[in-house]
C-alpha atoms as a PDB file:
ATOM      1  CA  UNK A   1       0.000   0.000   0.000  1.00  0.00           C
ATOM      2  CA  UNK A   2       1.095   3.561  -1.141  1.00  0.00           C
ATOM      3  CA  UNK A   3       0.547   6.809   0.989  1.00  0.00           C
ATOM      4  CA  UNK A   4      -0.479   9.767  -0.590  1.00  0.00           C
ATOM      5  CA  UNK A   5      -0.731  13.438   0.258  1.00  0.00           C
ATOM      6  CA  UNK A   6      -3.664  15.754  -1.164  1.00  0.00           C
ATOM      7  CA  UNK A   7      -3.487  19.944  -1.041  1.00  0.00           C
ATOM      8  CA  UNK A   8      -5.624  22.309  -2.451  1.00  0.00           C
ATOM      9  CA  UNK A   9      -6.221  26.392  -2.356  1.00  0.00           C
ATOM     10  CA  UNK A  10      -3.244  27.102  -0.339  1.00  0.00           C
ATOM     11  CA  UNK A  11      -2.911  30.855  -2.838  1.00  0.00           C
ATOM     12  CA  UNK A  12       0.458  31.342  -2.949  1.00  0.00           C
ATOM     13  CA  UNK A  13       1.936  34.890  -3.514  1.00  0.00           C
ATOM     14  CA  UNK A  14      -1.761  36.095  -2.165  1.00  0.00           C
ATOM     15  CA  UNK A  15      -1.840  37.373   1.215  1.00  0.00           C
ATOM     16  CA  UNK A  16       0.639  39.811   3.546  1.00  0.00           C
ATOM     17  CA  UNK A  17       4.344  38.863   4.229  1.00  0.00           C
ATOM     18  CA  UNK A  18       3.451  37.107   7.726  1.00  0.00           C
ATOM     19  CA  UNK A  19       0.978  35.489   6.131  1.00  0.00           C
ATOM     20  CA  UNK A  20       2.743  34.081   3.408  1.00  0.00           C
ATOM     21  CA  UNK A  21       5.820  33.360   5.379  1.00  0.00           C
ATOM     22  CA  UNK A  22       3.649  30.831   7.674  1.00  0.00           C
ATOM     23  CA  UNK A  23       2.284  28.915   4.716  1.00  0.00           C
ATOM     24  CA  UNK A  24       5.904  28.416   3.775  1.00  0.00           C
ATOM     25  CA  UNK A  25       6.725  26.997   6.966  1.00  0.00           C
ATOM     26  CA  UNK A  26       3.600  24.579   6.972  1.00  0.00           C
ATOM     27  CA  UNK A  27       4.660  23.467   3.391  1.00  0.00           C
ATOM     28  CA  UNK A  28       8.341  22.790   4.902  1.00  0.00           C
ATOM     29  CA  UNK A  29       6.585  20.921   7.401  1.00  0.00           C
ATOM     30  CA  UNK A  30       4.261  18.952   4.755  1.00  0.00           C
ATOM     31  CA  UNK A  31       7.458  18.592   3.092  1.00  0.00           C
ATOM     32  CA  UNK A  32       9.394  17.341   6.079  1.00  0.00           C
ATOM     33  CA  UNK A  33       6.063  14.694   6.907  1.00  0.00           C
ATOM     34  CA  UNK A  34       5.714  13.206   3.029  1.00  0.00           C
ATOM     35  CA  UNK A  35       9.806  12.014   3.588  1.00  0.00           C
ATOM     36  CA  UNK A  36       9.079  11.016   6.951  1.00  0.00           C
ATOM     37  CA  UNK A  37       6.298   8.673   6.468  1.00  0.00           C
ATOM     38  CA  UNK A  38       7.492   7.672   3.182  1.00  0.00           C
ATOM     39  CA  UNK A  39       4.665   9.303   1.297  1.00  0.00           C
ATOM     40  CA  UNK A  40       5.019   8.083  -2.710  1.00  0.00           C
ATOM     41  CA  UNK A  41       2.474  11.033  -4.349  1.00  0.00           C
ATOM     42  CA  UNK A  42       1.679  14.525  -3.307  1.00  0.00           C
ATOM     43  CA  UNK A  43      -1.452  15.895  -5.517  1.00  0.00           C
ATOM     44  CA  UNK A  44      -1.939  19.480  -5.651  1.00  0.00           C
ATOM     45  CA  UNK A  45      -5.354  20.283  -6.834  1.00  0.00           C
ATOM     46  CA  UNK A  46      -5.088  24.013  -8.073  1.00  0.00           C
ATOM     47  CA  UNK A  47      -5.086  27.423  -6.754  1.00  0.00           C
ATOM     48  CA  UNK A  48      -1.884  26.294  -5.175  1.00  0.00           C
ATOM     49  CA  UNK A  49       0.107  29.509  -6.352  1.00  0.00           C
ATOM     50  CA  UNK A  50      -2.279  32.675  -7.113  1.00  0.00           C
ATOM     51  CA  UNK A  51      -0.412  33.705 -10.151  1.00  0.00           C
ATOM     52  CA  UNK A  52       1.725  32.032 -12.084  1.00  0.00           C
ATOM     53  CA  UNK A  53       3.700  33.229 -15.614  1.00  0.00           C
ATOM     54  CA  UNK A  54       6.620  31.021 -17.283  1.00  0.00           C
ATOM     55  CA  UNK A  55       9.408  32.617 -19.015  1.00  0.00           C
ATOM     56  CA  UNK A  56      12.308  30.684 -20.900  1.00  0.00           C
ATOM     57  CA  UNK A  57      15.070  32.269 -19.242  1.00  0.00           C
ATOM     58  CA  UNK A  58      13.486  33.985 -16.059  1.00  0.00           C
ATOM     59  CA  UNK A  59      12.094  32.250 -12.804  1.00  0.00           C
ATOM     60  CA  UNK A  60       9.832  34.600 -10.624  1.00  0.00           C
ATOM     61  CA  UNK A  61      11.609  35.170  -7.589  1.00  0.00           C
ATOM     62  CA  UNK A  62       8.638  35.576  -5.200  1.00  0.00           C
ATOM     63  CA  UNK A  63       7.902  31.402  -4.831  1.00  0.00           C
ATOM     64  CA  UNK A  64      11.464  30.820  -4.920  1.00  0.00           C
ATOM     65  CA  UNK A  65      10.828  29.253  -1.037  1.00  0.00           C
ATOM     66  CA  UNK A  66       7.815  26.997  -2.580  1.00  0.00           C
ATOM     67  CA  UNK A  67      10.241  25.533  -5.441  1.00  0.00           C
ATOM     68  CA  UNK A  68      12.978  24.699  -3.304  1.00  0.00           C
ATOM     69  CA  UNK A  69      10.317  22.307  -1.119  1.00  0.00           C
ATOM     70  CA  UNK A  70       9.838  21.105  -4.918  1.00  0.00           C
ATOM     71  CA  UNK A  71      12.945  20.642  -5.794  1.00  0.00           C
ATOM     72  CA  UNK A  72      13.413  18.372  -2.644  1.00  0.00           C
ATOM     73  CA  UNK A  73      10.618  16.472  -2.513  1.00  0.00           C
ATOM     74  CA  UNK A  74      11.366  15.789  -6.358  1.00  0.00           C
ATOM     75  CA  UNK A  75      14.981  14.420  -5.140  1.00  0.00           C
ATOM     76  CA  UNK A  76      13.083  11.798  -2.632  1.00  0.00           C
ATOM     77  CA  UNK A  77      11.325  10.564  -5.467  1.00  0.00           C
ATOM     78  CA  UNK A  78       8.372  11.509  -4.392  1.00  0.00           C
ATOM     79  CA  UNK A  79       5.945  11.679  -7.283  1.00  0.00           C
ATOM     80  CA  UNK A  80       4.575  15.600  -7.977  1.00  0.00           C
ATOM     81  CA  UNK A  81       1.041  16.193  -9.836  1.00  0.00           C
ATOM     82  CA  UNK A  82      -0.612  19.556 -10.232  1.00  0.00           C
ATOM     83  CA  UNK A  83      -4.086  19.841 -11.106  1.00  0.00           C
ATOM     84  CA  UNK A  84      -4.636  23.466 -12.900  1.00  0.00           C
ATOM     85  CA  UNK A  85      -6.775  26.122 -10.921  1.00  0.00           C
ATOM     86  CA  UNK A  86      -8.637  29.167 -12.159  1.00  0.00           C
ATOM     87  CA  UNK A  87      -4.901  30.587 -10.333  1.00  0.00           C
ATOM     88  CA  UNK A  88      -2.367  28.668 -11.248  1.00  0.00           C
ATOM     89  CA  UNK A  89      -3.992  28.080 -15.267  1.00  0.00           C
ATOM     90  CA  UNK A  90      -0.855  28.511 -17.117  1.00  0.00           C
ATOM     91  CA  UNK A  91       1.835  25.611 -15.514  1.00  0.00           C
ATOM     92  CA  UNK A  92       3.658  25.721 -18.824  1.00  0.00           C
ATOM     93  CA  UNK A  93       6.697  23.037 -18.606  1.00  0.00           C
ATOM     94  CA  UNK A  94       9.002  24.101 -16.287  1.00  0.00           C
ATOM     95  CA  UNK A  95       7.502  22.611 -13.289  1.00  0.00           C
ATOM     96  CA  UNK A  96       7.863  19.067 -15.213  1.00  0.00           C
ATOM     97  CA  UNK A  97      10.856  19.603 -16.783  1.00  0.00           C
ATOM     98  CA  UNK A  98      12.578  20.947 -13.515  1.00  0.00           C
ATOM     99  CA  UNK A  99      10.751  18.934 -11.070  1.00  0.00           C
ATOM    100  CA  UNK A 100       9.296  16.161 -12.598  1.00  0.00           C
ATOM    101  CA  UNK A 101       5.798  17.322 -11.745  1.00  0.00           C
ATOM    102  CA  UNK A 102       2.376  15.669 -13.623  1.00  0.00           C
ATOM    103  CA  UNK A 103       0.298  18.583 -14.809  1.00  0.00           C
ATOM    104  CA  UNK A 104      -3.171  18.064 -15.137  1.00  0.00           C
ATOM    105  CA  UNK A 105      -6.233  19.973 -16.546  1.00  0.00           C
ATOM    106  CA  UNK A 106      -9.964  19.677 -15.313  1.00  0.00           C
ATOM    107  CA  UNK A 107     -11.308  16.489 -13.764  1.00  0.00           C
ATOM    108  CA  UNK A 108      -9.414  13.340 -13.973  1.00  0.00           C
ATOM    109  CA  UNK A 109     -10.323   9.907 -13.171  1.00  0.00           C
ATOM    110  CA  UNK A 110      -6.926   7.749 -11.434  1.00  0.00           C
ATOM    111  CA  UNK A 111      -7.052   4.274  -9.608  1.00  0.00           C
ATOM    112  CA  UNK A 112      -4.885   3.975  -6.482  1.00  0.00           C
ATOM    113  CA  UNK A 113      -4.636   1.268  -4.915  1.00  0.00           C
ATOM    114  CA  UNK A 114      -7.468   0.198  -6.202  1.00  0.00           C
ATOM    115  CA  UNK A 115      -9.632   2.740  -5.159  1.00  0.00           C
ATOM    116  CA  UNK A 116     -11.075   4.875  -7.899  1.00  0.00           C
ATOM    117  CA  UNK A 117     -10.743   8.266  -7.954  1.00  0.00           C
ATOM    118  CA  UNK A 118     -11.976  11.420  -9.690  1.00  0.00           C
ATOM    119  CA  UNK A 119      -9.665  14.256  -8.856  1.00  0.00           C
ATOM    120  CA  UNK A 120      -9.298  18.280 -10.121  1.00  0.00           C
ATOM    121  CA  UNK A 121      -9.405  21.780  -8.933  1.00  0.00           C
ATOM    122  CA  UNK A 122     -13.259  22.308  -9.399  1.00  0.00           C
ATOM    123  CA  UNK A 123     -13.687  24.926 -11.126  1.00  0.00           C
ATOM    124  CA  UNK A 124     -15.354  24.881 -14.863  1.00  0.00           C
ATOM    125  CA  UNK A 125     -17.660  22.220 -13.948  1.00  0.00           C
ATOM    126  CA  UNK A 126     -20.407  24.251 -14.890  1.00  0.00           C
ATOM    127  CA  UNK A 127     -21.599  23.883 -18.502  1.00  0.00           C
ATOM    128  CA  UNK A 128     -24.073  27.411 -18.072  1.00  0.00           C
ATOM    129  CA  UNK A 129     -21.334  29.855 -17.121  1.00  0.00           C
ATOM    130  CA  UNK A 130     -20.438  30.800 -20.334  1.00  0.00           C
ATOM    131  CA  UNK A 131     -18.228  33.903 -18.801  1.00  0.00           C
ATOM    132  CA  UNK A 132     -16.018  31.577 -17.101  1.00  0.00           C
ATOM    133  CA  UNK A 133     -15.159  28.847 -20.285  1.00  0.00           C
ATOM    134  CA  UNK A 134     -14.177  32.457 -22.465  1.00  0.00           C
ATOM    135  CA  UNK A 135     -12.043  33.735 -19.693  1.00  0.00           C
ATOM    136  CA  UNK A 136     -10.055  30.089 -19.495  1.00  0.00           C
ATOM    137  CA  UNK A 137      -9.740  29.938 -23.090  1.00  0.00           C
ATOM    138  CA  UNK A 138      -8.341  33.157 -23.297  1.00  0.00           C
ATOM    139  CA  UNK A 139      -5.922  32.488 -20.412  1.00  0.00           C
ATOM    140  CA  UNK A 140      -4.959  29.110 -21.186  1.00  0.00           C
ATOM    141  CA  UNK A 141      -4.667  30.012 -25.006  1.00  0.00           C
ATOM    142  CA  UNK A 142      -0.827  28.919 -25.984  1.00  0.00           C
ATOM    143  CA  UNK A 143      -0.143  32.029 -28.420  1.00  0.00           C
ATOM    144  CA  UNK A 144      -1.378  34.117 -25.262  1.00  0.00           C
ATOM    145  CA  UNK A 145       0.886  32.819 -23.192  1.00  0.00           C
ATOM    146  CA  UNK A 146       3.612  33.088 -25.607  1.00  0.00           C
ATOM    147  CA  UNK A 147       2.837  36.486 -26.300  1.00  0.00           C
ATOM    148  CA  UNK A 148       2.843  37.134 -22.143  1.00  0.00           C
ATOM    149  CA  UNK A 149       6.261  35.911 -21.717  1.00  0.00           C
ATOM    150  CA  UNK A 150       7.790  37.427 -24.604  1.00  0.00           C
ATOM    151  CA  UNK A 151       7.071  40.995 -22.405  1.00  0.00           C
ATOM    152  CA  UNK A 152       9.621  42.385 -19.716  1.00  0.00           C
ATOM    153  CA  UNK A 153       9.338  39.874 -17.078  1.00  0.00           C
ATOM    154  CA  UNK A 154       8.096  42.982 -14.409  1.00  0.00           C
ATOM    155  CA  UNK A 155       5.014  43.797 -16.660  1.00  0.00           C
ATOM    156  CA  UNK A 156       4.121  40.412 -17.545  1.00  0.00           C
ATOM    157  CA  UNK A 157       3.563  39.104 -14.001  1.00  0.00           C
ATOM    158  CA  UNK A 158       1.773  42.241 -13.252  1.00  0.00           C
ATOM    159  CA  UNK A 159      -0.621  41.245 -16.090  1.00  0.00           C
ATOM    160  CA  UNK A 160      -1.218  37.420 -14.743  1.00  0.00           C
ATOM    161  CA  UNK A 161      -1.786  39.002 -11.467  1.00  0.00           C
ATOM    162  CA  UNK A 162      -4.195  41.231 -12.930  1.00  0.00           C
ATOM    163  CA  UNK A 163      -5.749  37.926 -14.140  1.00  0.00           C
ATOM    164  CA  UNK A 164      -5.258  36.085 -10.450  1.00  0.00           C
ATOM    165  CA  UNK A 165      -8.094  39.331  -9.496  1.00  0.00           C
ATOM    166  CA  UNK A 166     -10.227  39.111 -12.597  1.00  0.00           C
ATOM    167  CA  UNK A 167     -11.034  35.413 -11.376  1.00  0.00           C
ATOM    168  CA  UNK A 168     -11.377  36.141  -7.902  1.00  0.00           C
ATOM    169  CA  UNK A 169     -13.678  39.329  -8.655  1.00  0.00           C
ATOM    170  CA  UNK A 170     -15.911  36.201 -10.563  1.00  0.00           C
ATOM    171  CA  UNK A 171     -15.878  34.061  -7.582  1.00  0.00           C
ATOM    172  CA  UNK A 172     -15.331  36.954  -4.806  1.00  0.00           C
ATOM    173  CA  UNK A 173     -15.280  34.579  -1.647  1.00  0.00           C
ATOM    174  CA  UNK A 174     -16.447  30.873  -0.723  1.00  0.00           C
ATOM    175  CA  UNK A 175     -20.067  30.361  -0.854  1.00  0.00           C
ATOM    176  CA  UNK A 176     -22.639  27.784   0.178  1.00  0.00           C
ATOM    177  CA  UNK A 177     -23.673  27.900  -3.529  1.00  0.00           C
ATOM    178  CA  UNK A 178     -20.463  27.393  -4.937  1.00  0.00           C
ATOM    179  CA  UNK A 179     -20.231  24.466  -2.515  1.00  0.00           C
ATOM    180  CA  UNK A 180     -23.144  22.693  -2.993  1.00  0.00           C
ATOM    181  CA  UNK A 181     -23.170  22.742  -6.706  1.00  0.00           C
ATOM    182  CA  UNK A 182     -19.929  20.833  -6.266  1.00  0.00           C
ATOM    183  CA  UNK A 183     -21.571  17.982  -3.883  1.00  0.00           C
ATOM    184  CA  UNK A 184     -24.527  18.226  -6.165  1.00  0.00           C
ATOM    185  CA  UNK A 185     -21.984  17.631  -9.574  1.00  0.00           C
ATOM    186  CA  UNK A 186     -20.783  14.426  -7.529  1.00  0.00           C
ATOM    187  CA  UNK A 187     -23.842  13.159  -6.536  1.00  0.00           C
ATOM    188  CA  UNK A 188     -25.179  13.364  -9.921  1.00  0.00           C
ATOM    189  CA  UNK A 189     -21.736  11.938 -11.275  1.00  0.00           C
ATOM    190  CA  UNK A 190     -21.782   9.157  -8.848  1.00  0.00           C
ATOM    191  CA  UNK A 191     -25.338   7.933 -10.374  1.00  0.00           C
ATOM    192  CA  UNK A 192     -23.660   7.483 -14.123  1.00  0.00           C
ATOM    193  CA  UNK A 193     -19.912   6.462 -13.084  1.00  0.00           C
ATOM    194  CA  UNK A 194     -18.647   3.976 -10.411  1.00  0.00           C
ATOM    195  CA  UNK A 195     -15.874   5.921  -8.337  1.00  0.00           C
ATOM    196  CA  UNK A 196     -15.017   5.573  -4.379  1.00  0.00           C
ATOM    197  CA  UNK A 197     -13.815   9.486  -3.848  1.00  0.00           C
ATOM    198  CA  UNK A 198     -14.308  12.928  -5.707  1.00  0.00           C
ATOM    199  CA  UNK A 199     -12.026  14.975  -4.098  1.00  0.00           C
ATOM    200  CA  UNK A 200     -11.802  18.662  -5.268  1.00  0.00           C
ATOM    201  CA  UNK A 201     -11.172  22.593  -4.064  1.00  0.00           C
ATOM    202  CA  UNK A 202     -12.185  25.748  -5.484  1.00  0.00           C
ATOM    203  CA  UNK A 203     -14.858  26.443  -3.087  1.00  0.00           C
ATOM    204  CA  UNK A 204     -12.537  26.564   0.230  1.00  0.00           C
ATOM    205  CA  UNK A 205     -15.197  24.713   2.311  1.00  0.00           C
ATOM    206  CA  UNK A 206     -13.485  21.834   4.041  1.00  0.00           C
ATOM    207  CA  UNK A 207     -15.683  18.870   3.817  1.00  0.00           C
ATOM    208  CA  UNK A 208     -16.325  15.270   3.905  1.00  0.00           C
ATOM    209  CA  UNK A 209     -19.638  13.360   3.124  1.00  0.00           C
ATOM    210  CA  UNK A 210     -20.905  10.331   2.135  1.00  0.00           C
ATOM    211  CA  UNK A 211     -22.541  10.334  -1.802  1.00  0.00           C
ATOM    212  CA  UNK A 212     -26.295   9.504  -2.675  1.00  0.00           C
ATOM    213  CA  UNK A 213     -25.084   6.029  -3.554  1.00  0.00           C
ATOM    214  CA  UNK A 214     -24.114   5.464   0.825  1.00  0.00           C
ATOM    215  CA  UNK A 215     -20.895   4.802  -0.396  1.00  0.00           C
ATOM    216  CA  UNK A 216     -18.533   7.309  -2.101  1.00  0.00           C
ATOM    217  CA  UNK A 217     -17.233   9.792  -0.611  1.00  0.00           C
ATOM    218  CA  UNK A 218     -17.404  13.518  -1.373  1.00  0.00           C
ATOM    219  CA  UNK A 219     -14.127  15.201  -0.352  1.00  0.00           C
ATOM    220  CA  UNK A 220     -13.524  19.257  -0.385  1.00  0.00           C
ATOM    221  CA  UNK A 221      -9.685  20.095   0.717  1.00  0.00           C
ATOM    222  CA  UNK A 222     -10.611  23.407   1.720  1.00  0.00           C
ATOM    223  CA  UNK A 223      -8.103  26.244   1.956  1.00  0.00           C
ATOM    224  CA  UNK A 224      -4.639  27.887   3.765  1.00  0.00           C
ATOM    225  CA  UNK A 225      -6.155  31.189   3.311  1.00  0.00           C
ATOM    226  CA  UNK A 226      -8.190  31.389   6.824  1.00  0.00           C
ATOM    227  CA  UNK A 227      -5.272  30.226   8.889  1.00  0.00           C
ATOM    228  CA  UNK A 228      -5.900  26.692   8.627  1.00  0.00           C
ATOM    229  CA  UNK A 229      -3.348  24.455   7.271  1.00  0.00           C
ATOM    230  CA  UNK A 230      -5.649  21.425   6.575  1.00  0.00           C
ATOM    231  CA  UNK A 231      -4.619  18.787   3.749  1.00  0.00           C
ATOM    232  CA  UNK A 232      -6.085  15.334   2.823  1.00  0.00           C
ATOM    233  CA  UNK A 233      -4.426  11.707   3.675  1.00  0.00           C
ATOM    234  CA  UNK A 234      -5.044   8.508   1.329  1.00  0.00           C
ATOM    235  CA  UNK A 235      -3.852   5.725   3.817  1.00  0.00           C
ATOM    236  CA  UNK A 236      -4.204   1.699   3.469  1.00  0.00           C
ATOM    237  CA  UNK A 237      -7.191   2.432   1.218  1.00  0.00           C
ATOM    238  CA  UNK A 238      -8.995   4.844   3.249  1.00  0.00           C
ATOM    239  CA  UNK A 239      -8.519   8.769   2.862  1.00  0.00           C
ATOM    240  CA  UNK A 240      -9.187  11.230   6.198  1.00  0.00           C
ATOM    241  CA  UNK A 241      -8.874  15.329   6.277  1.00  0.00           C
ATOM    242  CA  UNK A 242      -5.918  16.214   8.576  1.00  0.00           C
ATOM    243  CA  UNK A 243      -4.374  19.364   9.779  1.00  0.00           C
ATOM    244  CA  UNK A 244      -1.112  20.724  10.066  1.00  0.00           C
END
């Protein structure tokens, strides 16, 4: 049996210096806990930085903390994947060529040990908002991005930040809404596919409930933003909510 380790909304780059400087030291402490307990997969399911822009011969300095506890979980062979956010939307390659990190886009379905999974960020799950698919095709657009990191380094960043508050002016702060249209997405996925955990973000409510079927479970990792350090553990088959 394999351990794995499950994050989500932790917002990177978002918050004051104090702030920020604590979530560093509960990811070195993640970090230090995943080599400890010989943890094989950590999976990161979006919004983990709030901005992110990739240039071919410049590396933002202000997560340079964040991808040193990359680099060394990478050098414990600990396997890395990143599940896009409506934050972090433009991973590029240099995460997997530099740290050997997965990157994934929108919901995915993954067995471990032989539990079935289904497994994303959470966000875009909703067919009617039409505002939101144009705004992630016009962020996740290659030539955009290309054209973003051909600009000085200073003004480009400034631009994905300006996109980091365009989303969160769409989605302004968790609500019970946002929630429960999640649970309601698994229950009504649960009644077409055969899966033993949905576990998603986006909507920063920590939660954990049993699907209309009385057997999957529904599985929201909440968020660092509050002050909270909570993260999800996928143990000898079963998964639990912890807290660092």
């Amino acid at each position: 049996m394999s351990n794995s380790i499950f994050i989500s909304d932790t917002h990177l780059g978002l918050q004051g210096e104090r702030a920020e400087a604590c979530k560093i030291r509960r990811f070195e402490e993640l970090a230090d806990l995943v080599v400890r307990q010989e943890v094989t997969a950590v999976y990161m399911l979006g919004d983990i930085l709030d901005y992110w822009m990739e240039f071919r011969h410049v590396i933002p300095r202000y997560f340079s903390a964040f991808l040193c506890i990359l680099r060394d979980l990478s050098r414990h062979d600990v396997e890395l994947h990143w599940f896009s956010g409506n934050h972090d939307f433009a991973l590029g390659r240099f995460f997997t060529d530099e740290f050997g990190v997965r990157c994934w886009y929108g919901m995915q379905e993954l067995t471990l040990d032989g539990k079935r999974f289904y497994l994303g960020h959470g966000d875009g799950l909703d067919s009617s908002d039409i505002g939101y698919r144009l705004f992630v095709s016009l962020i996740r657009n290659r030539f955009n991005q290309k054209l973003l990191s051909a600009l000085q380094p200073d003004l480009a960043v400034g631009i994905m930040r300006g996109f980091s508050r365009m989303s969160r002016k769409r989605n302004p702060a968790p609500s019970n809404e946002e929630s429960d249209f999640l649970l309601q997405y698994a229950d009504a996925l649960v009644r077409q596919k055969d899966f033993d955990y949905f576990v998603c973000g986006h909507s920063h409510a920590l939660k954990q409930t049993t699907l209309c079927n009385g057997r999957s479970r529904y599985i929201n990792l909440g968020t660092w933003i509050d002050g909270t350090f909570p993260y999800g553990m996928f143990h000898n088959g079963e998964f639990s909510l912890q807290e660092l």
